[in-house]
C-alpha atoms as a PDB file:
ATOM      1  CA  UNK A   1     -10.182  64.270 376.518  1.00  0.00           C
ATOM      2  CA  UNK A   2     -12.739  61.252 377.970  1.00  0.00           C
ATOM      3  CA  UNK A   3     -11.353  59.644 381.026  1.00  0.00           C
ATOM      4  CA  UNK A   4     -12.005  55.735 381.335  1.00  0.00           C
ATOM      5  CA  UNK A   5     -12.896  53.631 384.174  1.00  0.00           C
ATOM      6  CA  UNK A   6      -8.911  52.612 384.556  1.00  0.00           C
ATOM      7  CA  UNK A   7      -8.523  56.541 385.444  1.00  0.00           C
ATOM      8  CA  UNK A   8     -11.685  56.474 387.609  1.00  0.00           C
ATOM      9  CA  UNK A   9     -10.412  53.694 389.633  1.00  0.00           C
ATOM     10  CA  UNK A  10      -6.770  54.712 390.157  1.00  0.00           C
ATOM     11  CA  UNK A  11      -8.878  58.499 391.445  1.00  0.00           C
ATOM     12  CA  UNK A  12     -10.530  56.414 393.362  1.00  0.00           C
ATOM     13  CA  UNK A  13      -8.032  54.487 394.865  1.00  0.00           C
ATOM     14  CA  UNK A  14      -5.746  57.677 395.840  1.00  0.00           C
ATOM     15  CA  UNK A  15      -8.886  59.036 397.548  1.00  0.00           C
ATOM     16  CA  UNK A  16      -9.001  55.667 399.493  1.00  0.00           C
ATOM     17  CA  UNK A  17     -12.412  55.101 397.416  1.00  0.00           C
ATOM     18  CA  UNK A  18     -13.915  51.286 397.148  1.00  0.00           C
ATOM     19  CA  UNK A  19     -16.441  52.236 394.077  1.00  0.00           C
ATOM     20  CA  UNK A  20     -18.387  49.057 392.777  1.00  0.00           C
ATOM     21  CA  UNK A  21     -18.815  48.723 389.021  1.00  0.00           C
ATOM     22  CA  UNK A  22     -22.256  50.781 389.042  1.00  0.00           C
ATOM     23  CA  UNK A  23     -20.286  53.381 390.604  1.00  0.00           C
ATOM     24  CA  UNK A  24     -17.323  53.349 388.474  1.00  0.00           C
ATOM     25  CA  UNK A  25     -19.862  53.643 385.372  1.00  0.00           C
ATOM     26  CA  UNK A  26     -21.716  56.747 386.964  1.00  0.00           C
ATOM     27  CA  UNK A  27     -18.612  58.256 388.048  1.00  0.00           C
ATOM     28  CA  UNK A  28     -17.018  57.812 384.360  1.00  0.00           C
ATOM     29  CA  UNK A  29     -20.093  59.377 382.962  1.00  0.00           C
ATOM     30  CA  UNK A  30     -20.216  62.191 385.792  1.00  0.00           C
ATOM     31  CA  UNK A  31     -16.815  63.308 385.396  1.00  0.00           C
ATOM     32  CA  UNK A  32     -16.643  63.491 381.840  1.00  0.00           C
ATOM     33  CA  UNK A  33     -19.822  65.066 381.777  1.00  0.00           C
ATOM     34  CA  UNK A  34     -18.154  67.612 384.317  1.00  0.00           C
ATOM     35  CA  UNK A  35     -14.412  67.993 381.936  1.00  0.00           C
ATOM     36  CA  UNK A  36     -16.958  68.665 378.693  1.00  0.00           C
ATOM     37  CA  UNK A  37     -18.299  71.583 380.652  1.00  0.00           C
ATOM     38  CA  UNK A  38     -14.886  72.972 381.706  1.00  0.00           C
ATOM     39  CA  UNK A  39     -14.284  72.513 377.838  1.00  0.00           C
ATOM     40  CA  UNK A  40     -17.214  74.318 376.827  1.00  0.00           C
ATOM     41  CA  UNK A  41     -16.139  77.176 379.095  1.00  0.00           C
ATOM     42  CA  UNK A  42     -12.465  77.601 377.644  1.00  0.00           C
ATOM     43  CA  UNK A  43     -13.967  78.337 374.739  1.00  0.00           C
ATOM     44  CA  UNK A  44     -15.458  81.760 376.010  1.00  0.00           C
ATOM     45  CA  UNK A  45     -14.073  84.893 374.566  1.00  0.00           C
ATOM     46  CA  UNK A  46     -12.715  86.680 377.965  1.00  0.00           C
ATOM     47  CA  UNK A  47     -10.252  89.392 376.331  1.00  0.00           C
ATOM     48  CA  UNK A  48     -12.248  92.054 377.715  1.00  0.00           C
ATOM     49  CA  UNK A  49     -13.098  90.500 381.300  1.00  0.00           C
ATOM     50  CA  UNK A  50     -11.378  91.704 384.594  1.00  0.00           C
ATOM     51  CA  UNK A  51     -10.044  89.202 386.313  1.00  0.00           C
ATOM     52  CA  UNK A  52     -11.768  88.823 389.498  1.00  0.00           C
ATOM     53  CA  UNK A  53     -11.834  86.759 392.474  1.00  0.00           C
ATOM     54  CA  UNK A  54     -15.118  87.517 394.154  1.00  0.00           C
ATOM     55  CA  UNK A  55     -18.655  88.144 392.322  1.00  0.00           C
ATOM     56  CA  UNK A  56     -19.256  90.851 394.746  1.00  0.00           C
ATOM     57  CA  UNK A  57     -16.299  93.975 395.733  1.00  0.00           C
ATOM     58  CA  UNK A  58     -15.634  92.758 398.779  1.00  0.00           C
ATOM     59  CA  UNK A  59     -13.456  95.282 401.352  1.00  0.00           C
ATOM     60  CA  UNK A  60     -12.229  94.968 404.666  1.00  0.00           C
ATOM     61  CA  UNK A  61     -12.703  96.754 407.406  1.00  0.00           C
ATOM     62  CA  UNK A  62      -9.315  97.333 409.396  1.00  0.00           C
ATOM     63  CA  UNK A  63      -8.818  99.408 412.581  1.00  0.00           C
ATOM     64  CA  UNK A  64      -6.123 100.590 413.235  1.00  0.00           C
ATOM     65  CA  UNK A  65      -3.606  98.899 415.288  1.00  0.00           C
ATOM     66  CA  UNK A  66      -2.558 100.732 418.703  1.00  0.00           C
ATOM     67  CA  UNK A  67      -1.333  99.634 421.762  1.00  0.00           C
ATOM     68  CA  UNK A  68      -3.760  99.863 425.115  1.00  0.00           C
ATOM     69  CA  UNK A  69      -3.219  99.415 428.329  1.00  0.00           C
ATOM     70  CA  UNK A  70      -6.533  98.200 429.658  1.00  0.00           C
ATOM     71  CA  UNK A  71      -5.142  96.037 432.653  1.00  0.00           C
ATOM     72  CA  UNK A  72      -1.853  95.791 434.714  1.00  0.00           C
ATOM     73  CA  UNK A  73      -0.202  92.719 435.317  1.00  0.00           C
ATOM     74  CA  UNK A  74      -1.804  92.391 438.792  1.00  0.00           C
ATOM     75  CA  UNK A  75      -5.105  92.809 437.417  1.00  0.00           C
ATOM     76  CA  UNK A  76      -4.496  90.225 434.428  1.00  0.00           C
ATOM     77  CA  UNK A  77      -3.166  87.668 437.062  1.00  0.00           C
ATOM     78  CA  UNK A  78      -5.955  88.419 439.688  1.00  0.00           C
ATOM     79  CA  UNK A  79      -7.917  85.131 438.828  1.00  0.00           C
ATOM     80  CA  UNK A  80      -5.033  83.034 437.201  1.00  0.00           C
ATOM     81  CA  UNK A  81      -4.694  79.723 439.190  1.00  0.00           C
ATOM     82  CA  UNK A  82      -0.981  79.727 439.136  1.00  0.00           C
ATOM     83  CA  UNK A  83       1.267  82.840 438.293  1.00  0.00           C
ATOM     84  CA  UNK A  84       4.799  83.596 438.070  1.00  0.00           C
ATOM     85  CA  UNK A  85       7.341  86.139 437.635  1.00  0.00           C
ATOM     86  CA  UNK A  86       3.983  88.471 436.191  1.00  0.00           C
ATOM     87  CA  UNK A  87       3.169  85.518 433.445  1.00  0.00           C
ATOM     88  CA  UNK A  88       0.348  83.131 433.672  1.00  0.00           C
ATOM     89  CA  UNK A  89       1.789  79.537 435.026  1.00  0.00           C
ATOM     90  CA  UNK A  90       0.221  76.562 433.145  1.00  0.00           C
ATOM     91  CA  UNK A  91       1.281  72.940 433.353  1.00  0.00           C
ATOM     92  CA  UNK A  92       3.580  71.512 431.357  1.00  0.00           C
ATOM     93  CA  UNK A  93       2.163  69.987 428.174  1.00  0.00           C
ATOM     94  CA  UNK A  94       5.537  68.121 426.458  1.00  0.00           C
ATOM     95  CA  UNK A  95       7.854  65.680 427.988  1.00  0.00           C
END
């Protein structure tokens, strides 16, 4: 499959994209250039391929999650501006 400048353009429009002739040409060429590849590349055998979605193993490292009690509500609120009713008071942000 070859795209033509038509395709190019209407691309190029959707991506709100002003691409002079020159452009259009290069951009033909590039993205063709770039499909033949893909192309090229479906034509791999992968049968016997994991599927992967990182080059590398990647893992996580997770803690686990427990509740602490590091401040009380005074101490939270101790530098707050504006408290009230033990909850930080901020102003109102929506009509």
């Amino acid at each position: 499959m070859k795209l033509t400048k038509e395709e190019v353009n209407k691309v190029a429009h959707l991506a709100r994209l002003e691409l002079s002739e020159e452009e259009t040409e290069r951009m033909t060429g590039d993205m063709n250039n770039i499909l033949d590849y893909i192309n090229k590349l479906s034509e791999l055998n992968t049968d016997n391929v994991e599927p992967t979605c990182h080059a590398v193993p990647v893992t996580n490292v997770f803690r686990e999650d427990v509740q602490r009690n590091d401040f009380t509500i005074e101490e939270a609120l101790a530098n707050a501006p504006s408290s009230e009713e033990g909850s930080f008071k901020v102003p109102k942000v929506i009509e």
